[in-house]
Protein backbone atom coordinates (compact mmCIF):
# COMPACT_ATOMS: atom_id res chain seq x y z
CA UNK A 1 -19.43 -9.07 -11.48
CA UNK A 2 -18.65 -8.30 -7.85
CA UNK A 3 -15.60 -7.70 -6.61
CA UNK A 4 -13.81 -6.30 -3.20
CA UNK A 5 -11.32 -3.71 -3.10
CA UNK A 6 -9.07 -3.58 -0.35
CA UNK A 7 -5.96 -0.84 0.76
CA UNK A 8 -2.62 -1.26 1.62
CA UNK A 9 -1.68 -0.40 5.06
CA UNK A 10 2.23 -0.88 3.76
CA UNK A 11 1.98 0.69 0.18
CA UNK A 12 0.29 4.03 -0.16
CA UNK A 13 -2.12 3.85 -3.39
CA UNK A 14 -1.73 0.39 -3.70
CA UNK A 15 -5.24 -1.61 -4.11
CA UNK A 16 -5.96 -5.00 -4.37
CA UNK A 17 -9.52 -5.90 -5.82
CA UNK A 18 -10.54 -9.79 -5.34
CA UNK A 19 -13.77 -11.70 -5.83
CA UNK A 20 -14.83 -12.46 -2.56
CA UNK A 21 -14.92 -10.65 0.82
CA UNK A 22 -11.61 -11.34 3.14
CA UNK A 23 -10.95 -14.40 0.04
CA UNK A 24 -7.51 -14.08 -0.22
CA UNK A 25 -6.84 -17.65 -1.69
CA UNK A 26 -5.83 -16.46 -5.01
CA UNK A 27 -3.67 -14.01 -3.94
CA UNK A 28 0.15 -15.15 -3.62
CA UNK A 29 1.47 -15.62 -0.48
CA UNK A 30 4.94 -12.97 -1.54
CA UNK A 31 1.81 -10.73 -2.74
CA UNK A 32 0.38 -10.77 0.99
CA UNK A 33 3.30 -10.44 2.98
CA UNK A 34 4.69 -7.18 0.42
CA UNK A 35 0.79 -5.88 0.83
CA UNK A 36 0.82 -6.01 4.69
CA UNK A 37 -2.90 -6.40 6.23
CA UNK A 38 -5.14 -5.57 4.06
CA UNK A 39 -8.48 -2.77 4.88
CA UNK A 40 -11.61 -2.92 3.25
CA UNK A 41 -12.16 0.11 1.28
CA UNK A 42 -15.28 -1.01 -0.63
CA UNK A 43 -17.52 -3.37 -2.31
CA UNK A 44 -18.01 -2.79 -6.54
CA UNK A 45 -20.44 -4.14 -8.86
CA UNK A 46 -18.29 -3.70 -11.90
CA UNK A 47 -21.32 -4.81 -14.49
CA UNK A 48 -22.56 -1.03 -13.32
CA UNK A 49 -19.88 0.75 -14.22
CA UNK A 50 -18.15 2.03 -16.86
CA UNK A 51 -14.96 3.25 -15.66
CA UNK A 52 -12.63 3.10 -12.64
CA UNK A 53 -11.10 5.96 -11.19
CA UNK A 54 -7.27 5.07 -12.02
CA UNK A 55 -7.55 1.41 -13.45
CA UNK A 56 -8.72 0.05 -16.84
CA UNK A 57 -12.24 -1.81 -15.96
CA UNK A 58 -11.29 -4.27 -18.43
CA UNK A 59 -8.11 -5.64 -17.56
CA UNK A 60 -9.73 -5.84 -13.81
CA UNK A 61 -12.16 -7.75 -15.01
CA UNK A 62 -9.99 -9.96 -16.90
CA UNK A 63 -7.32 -10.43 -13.87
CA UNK A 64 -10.24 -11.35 -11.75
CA UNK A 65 -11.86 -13.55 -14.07
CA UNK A 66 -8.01 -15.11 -14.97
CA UNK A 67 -6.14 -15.38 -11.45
CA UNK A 68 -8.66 -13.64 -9.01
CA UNK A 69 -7.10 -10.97 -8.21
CA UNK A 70 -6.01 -7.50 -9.32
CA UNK A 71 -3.39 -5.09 -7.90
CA UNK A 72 -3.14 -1.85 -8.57
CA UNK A 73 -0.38 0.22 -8.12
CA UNK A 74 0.20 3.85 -7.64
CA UNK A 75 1.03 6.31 -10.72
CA UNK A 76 4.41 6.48 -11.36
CA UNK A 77 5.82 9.76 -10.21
CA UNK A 78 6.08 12.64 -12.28
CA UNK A 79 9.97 13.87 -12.93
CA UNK A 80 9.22 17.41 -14.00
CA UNK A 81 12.91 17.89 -14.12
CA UNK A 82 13.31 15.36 -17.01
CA UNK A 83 10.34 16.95 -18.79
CA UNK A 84 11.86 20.08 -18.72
CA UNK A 85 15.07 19.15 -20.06
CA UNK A 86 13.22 17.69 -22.63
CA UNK A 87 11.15 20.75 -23.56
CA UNK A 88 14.13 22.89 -23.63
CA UNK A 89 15.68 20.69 -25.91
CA UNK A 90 13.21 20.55 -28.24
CA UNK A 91 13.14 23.69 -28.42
CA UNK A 92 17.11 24.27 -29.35
C-alpha cells in the first residue's frame, strides 16, 4: 500500500498521508483550508514497513483504506509542572 505524506505549512508537526500524489479528493474541504497548502514530504510503501516514526501503521492503514486520508497531529505537550505536582504528592 502506497501512500503520500504531505506537511503543513500552517500547523507545525501536522502530516497528512493520502493515497495518491496531490489527490486531495478525500480530504474535507474544513480539513484543507485549517491545513493551509500542503508540501510533499515523501512517498511510503507502507507493506515495507513495520512501524512509523510517531503514528500507529495500522490505524494509517485503516484511515486510508476507510476515508483516504490520515492526519496526524503533533504530541501533545508535556506539562512538567503538573507532573511534578503529581510526584510530590505521591510522595506525601
Amino acid at each position: 500500500m502506497l501512500c503520500v505524506v504531505y506537511k503543513s505549512l500552517k500547523k507545525e508537526q501536522t502530516y497528512l498521508y493520502i493515497e495518491r500524489r496531490d489527490d486531495f479528493s478525500n480530504v474535507p474541504e474544513a480539513l484543507l483550508a485549517t491545513f493551509g497548502t500542503p508540501q510533499l514530504v515523501t512517498l511510503i510503501d507502507l507493506n515495507k514497513r513495520t512501524s512509523l516514526a510517531q503514528a500507529d501503521l495500522s490505524k494509517v492503514k485503516a484511515a486510508l483504506t476507510e476515508q483516504g486520508y490520515y492526519l496526524q497531529l503533533p504530541p501533545p505537550p508535556e506539562d512538567l509542572l503538573a507532573e511534578h505536582k503529581a510526584l510530590l504528592q505521591s510522595k506525601s
